[in-house]
PDB file of N, CA and C in Angstrom:
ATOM      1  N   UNK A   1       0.825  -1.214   0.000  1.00  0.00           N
ATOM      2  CA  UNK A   1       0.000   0.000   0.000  1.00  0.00           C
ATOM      3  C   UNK A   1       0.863   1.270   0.000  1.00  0.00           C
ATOM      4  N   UNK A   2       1.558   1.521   0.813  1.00  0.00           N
ATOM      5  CA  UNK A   2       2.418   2.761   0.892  1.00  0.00           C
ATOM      6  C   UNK A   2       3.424   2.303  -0.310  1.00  0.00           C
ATOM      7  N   UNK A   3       4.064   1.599  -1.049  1.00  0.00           N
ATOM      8  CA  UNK A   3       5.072   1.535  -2.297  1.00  0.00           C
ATOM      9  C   UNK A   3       3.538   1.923  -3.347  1.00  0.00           C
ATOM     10  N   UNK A   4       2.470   1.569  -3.316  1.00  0.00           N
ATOM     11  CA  UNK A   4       1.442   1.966  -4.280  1.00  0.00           C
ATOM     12  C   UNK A   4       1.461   3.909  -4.220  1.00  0.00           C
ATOM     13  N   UNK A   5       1.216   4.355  -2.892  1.00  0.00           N
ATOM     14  CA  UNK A   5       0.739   5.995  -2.746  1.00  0.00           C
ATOM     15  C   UNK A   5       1.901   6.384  -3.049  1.00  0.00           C
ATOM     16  N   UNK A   6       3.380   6.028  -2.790  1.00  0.00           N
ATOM     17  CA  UNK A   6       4.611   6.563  -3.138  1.00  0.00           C
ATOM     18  C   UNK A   6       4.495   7.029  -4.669  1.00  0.00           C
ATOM     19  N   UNK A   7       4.483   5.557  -5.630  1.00  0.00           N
ATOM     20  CA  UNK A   7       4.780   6.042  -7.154  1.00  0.00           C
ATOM     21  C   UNK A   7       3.470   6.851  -7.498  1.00  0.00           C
ATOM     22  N   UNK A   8       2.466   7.038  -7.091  1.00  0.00           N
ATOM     23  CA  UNK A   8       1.435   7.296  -7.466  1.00  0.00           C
ATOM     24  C   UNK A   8       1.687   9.278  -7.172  1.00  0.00           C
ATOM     25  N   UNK A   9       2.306   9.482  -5.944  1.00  0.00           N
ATOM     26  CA  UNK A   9       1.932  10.542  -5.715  1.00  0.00           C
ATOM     27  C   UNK A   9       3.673  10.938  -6.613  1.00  0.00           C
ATOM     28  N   UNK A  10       4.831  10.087  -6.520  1.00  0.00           N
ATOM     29  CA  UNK A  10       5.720  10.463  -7.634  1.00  0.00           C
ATOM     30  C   UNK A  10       5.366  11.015  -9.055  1.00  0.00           C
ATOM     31  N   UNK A  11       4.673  10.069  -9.742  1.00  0.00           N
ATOM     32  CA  UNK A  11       3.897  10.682 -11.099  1.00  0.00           C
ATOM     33  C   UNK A  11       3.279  11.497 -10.902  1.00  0.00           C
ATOM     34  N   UNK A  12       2.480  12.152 -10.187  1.00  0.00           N
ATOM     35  CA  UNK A  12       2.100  13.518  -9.807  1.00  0.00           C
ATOM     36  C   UNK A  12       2.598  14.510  -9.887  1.00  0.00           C
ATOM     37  N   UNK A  13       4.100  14.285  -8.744  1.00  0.00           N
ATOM     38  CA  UNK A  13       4.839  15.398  -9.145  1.00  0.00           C
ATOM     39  C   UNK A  13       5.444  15.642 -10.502  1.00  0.00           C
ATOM     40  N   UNK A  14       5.930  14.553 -11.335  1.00  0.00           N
ATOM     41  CA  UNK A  14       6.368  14.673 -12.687  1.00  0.00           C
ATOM     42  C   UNK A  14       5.620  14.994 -13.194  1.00  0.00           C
ATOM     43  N   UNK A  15       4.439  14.503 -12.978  1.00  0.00           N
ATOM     44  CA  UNK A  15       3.453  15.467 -14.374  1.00  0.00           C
ATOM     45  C   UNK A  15       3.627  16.795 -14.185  1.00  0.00           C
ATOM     46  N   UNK A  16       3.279  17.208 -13.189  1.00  0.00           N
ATOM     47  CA  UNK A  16       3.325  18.284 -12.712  1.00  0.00           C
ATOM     48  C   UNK A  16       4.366  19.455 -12.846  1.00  0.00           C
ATOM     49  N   UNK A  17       5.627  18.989 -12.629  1.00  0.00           N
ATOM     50  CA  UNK A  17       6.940  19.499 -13.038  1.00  0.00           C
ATOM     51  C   UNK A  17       6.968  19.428 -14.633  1.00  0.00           C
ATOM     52  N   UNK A  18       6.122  18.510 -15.241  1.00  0.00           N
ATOM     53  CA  UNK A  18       6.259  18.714 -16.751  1.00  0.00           C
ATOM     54  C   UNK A  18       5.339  19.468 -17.304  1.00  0.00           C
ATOM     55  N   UNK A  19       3.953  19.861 -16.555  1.00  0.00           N
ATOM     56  CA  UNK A  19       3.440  20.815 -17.019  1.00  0.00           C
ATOM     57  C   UNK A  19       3.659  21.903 -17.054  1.00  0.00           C
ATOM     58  N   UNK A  20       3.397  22.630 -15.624  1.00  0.00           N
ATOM     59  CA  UNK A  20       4.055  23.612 -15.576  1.00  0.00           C
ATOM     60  C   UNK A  20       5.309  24.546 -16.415  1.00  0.00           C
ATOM     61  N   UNK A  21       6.498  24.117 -16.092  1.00  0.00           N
ATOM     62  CA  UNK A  21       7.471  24.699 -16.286  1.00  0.00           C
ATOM     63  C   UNK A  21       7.212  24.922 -18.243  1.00  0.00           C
ATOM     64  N   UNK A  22       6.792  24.190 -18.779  1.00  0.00           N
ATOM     65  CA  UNK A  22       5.969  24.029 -20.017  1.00  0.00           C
ATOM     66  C   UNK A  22       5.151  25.117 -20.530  1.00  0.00           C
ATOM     67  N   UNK A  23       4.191  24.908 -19.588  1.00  0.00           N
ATOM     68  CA  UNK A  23       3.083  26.391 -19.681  1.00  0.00           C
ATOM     69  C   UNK A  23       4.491  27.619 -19.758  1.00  0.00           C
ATOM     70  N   UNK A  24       5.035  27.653 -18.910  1.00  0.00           N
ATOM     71  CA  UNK A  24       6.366  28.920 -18.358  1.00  0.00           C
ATOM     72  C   UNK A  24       6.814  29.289 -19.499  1.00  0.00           C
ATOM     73  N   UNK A  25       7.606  28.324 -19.793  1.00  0.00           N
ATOM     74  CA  UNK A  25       8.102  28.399 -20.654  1.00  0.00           C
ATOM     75  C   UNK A  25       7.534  28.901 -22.675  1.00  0.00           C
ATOM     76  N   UNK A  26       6.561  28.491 -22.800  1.00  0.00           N
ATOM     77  CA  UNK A  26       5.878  28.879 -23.649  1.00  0.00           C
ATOM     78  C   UNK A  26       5.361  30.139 -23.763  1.00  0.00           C
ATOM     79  N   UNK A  27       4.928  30.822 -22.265  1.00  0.00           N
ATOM     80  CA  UNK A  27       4.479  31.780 -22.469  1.00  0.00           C
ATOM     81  C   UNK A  27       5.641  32.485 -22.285  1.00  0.00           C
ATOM     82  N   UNK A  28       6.560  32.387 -21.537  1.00  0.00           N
ATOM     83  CA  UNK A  28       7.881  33.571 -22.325  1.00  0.00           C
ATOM     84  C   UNK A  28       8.651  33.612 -23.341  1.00  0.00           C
ATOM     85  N   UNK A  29       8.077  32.526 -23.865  1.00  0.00           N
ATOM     86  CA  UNK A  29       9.162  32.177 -25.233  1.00  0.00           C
ATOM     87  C   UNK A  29       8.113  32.961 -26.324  1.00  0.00           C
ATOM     88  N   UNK A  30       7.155  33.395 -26.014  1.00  0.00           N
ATOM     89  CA  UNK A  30       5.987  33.967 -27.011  1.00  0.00           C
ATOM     90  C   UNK A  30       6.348  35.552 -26.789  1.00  0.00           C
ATOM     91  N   UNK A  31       6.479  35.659 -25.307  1.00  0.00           N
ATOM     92  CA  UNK A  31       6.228  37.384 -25.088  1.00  0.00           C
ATOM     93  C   UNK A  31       7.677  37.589 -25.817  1.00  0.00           C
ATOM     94  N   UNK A  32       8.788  36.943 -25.480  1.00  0.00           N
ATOM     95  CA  UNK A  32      10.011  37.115 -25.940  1.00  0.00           C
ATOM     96  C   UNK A  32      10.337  37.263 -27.186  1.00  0.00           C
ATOM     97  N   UNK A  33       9.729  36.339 -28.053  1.00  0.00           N
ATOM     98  CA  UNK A  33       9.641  36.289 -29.661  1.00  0.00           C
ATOM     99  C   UNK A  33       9.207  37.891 -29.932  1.00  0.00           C
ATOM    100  N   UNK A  34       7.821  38.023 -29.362  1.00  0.00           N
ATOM    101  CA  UNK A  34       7.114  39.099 -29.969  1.00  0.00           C
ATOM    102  C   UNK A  34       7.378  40.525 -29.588  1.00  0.00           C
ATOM    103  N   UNK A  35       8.079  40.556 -28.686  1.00  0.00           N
ATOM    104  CA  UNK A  35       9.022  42.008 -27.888  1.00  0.00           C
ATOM    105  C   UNK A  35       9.858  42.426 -29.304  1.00  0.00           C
ATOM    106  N   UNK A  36      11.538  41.394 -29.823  1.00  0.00           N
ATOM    107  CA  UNK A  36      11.761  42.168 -30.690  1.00  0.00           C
ATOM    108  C   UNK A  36      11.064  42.501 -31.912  1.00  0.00           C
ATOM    109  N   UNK A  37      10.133  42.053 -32.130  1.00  0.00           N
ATOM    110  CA  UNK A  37       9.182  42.009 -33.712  1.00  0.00           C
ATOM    111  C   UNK A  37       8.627  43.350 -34.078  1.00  0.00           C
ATOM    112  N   UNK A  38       8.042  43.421 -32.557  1.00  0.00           N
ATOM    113  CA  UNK A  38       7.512  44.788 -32.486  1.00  0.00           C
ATOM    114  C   UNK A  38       8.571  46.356 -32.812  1.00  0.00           C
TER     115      UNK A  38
END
């Protein structure tokens, strides 16, 4: 039971760490693009 909630709440955090920083990243890589354009 507890080796089950361990990986379970592990993949959590990875998703998590892979979403995020994702979203982040995208949205400054957009404002950034479009700063020098302007």
């Amino acid at each position: 039971m507890p080796l089950s909630q361990t990986g379970s709440y592990t993949t959590q955090i990875q998703h998590n760490h892979i979403l995020m920083p994702t979203s982040q990243t995208w949205s400054y890589t957009r404002t950034y693009i479009k700063n020098p354009m302007s």
